[in-house]
C-alpha atoms as a PDB file:
ATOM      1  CA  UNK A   1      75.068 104.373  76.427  1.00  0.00           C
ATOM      2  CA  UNK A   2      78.231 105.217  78.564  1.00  0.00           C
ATOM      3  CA  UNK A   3      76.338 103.747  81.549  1.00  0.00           C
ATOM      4  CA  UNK A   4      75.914 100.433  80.108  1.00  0.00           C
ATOM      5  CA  UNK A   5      79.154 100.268  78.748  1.00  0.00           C
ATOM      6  CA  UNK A   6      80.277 100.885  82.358  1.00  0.00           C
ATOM      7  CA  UNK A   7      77.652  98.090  83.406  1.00  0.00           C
ATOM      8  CA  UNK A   8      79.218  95.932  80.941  1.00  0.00           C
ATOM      9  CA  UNK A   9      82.947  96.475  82.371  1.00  0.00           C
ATOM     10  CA  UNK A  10      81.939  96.176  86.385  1.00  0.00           C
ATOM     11  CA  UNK A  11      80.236  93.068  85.159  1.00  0.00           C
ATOM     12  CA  UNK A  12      82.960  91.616  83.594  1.00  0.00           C
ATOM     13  CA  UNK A  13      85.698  92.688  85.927  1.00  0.00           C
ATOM     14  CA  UNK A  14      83.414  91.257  88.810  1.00  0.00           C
ATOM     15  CA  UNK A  15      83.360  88.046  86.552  1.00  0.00           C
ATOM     16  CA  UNK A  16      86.853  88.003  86.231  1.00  0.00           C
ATOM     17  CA  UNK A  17      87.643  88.182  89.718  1.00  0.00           C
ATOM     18  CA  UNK A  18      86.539  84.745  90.188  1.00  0.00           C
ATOM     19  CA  UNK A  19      88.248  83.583  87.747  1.00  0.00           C
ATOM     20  CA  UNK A  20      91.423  81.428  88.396  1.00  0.00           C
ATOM     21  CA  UNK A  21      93.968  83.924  87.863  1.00  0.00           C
ATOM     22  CA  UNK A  22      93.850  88.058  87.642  1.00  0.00           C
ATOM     23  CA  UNK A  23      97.010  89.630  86.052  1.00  0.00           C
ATOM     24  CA  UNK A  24      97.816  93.718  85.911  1.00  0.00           C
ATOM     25  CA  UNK A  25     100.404  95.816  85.253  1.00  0.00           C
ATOM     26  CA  UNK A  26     101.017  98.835  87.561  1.00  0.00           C
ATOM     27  CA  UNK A  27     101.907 102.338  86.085  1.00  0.00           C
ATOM     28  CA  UNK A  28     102.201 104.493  89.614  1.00  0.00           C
ATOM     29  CA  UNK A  29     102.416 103.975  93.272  1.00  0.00           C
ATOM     30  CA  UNK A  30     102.049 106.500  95.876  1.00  0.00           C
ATOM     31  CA  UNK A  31     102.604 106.134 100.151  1.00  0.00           C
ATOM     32  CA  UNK A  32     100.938 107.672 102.968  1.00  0.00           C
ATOM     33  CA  UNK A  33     102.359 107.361 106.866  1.00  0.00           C
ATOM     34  CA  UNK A  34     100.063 107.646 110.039  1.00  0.00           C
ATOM     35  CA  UNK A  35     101.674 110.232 111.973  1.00  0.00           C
ATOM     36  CA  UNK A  36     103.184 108.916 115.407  1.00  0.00           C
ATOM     37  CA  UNK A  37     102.638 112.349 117.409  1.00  0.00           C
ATOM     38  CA  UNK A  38      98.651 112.313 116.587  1.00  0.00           C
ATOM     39  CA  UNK A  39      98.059 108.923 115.176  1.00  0.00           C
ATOM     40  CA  UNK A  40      96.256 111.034 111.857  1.00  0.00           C
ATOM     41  CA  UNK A  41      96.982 109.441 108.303  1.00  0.00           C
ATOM     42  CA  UNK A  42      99.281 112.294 106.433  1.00  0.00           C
ATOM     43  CA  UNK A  43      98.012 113.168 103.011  1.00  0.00           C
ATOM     44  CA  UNK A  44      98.894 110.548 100.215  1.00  0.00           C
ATOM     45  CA  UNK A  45     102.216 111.390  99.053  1.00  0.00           C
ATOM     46  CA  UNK A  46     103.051 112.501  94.647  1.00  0.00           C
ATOM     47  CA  UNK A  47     102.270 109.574  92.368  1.00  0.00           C
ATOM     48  CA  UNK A  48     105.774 107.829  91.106  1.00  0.00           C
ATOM     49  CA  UNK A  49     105.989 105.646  88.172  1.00  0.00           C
ATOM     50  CA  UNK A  50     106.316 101.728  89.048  1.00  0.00           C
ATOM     51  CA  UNK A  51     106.243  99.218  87.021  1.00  0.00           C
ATOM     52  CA  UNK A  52     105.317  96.367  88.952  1.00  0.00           C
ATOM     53  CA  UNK A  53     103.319  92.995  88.255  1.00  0.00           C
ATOM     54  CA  UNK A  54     100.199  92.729  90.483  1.00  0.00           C
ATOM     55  CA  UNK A  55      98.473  88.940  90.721  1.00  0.00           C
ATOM     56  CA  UNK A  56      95.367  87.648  92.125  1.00  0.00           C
ATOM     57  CA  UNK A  57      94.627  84.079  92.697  1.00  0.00           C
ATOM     58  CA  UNK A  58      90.953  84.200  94.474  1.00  0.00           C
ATOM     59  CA  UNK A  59      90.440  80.358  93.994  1.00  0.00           C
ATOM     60  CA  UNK A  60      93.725  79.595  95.986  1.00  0.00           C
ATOM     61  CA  UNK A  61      93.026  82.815  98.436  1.00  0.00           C
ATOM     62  CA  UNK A  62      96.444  84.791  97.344  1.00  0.00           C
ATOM     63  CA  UNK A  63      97.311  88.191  96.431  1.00  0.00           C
ATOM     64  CA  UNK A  64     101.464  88.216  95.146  1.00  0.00           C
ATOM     65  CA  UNK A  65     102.766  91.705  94.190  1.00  0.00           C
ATOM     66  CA  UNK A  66     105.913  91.212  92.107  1.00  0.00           C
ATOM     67  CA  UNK A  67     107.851  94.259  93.319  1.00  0.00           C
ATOM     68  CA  UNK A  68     111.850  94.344  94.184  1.00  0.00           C
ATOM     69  CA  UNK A  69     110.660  92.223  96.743  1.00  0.00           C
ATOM     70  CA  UNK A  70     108.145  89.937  96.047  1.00  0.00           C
ATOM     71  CA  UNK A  71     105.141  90.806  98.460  1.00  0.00           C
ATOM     72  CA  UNK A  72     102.389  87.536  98.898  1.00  0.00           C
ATOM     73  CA  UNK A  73      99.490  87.797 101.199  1.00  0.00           C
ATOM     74  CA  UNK A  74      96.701  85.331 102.390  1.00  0.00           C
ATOM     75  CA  UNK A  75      93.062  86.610 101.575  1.00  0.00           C
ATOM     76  CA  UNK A  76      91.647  85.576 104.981  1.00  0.00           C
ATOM     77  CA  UNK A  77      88.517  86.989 104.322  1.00  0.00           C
ATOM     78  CA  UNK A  78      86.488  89.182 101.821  1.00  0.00           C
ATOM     79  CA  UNK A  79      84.067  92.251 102.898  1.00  0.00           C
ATOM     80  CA  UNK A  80      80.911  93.631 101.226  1.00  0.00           C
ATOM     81  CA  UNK A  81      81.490  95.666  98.117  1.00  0.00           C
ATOM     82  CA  UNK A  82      80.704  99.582  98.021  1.00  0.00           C
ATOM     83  CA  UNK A  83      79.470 101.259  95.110  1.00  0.00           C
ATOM     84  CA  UNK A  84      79.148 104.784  94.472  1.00  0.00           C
ATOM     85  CA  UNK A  85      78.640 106.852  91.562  1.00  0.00           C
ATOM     86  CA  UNK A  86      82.538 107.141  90.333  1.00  0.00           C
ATOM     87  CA  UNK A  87      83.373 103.360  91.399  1.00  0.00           C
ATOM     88  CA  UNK A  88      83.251 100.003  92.995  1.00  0.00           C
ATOM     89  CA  UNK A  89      85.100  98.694  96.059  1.00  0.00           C
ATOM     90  CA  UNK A  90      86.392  95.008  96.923  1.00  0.00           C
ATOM     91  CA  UNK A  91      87.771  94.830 100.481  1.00  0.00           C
ATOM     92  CA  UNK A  92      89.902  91.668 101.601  1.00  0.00           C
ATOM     93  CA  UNK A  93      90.879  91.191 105.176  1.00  0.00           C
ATOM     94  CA  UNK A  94      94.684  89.656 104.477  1.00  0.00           C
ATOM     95  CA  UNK A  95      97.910  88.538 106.379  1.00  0.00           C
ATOM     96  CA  UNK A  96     101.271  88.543 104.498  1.00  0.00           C
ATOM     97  CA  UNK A  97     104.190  85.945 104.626  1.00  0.00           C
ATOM     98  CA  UNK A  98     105.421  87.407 108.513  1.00  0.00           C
ATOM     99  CA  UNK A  99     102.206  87.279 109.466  1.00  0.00           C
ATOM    100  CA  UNK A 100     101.006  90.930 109.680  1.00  0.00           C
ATOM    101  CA  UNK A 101      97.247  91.508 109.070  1.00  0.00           C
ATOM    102  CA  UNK A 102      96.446  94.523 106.396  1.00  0.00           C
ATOM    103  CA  UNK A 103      93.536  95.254 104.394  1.00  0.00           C
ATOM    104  CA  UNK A 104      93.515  95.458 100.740  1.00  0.00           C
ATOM    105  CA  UNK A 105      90.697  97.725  98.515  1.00  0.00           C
ATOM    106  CA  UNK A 106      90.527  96.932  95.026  1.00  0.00           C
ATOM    107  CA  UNK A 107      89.061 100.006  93.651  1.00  0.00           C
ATOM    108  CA  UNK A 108      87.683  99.519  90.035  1.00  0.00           C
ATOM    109  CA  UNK A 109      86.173 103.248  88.564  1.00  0.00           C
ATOM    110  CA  UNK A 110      83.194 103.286  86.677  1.00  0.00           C
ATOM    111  CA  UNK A 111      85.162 104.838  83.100  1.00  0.00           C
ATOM    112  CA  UNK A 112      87.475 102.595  82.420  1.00  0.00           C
ATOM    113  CA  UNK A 113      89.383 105.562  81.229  1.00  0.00           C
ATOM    114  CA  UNK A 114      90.199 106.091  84.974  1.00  0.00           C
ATOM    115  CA  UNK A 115      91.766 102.611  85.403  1.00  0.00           C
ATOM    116  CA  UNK A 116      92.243 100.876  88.708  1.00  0.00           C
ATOM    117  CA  UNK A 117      93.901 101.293  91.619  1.00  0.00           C
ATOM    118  CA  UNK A 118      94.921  98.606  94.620  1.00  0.00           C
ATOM    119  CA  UNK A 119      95.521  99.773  98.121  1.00  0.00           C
ATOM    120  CA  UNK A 120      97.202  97.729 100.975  1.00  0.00           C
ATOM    121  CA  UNK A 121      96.753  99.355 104.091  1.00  0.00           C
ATOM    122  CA  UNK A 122      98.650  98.171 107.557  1.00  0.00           C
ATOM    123  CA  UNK A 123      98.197 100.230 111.194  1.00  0.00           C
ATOM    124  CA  UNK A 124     100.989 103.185 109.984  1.00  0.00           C
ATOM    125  CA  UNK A 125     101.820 102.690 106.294  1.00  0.00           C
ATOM    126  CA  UNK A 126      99.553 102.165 103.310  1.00  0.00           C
ATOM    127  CA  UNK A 127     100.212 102.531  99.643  1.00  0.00           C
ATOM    128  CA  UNK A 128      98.519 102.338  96.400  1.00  0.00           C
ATOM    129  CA  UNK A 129      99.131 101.051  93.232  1.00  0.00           C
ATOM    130  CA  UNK A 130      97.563 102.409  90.210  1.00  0.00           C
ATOM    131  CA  UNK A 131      96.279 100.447  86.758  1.00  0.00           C
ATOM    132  CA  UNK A 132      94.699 100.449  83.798  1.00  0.00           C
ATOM    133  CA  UNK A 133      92.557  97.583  83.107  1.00  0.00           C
ATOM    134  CA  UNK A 134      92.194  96.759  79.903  1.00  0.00           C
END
């Protein structure tokens, strides 16, 4: 039974992605820095609450994160999914509004109890956001 149920949720969260507009609310974020000495990603840094608005638009190709400043990035291109046995995996190749490139991973767990979490990734920084979807 739990498996369907988590059938049922990919399924609709994969439906809702094309949808015209996706709308969460953040609960944490947490930051990780590549390190300039050895160019090696430091461990992700302790989870801190943020309440932030997250919105996708796939139809127009946007991503907006309503932080203290308002972050907006092009979807220039989607990758293949991964699945494995905890969760699913969206990639999109995007730019944001100065032009850097960055890669966003929409990871959606299999328990919904888990909830969701968005990374945006650029060559030294990257950050998640973390979600429930309800």
């Amino acid at each position: 039974m739990k498996k369907i149920i988590s059938l049922i949720f990919v399924c609709f969260f994969c439906l809702a992605s094309y949808a015209e507009v996706v709308k969460w609310r953040t609960n944490s974020i947490a930051y990780r820095f590549r390190s300039e000495d050895t160019g090696q990603w430091q461990d992700w840094g302790d989870w801190e609450e943020c309440k932030v608005l997250i919105l996708v638009d796939l139809d127009r190709d946007v991503i907006r994160i309503y932080s203290q400043e308002t972050q907006e990035y092009d979807v220039i291109s989607d990758e293949e999914e991964e699945s494995d046995s905890e969760s699913t995996s969206f990639y999109y190749n995007c730019i944001d509004k100065e032009g850097n490139n960055c890669q966003m991973r929409l990871r959606v767990y299999n328990d919904p109890s888990y909830g969701s979490q968005l990374y945006v990734a650029y060559d030294d920084v990257a950050w998640v956001y973390a979600f429930d979807v309800e």
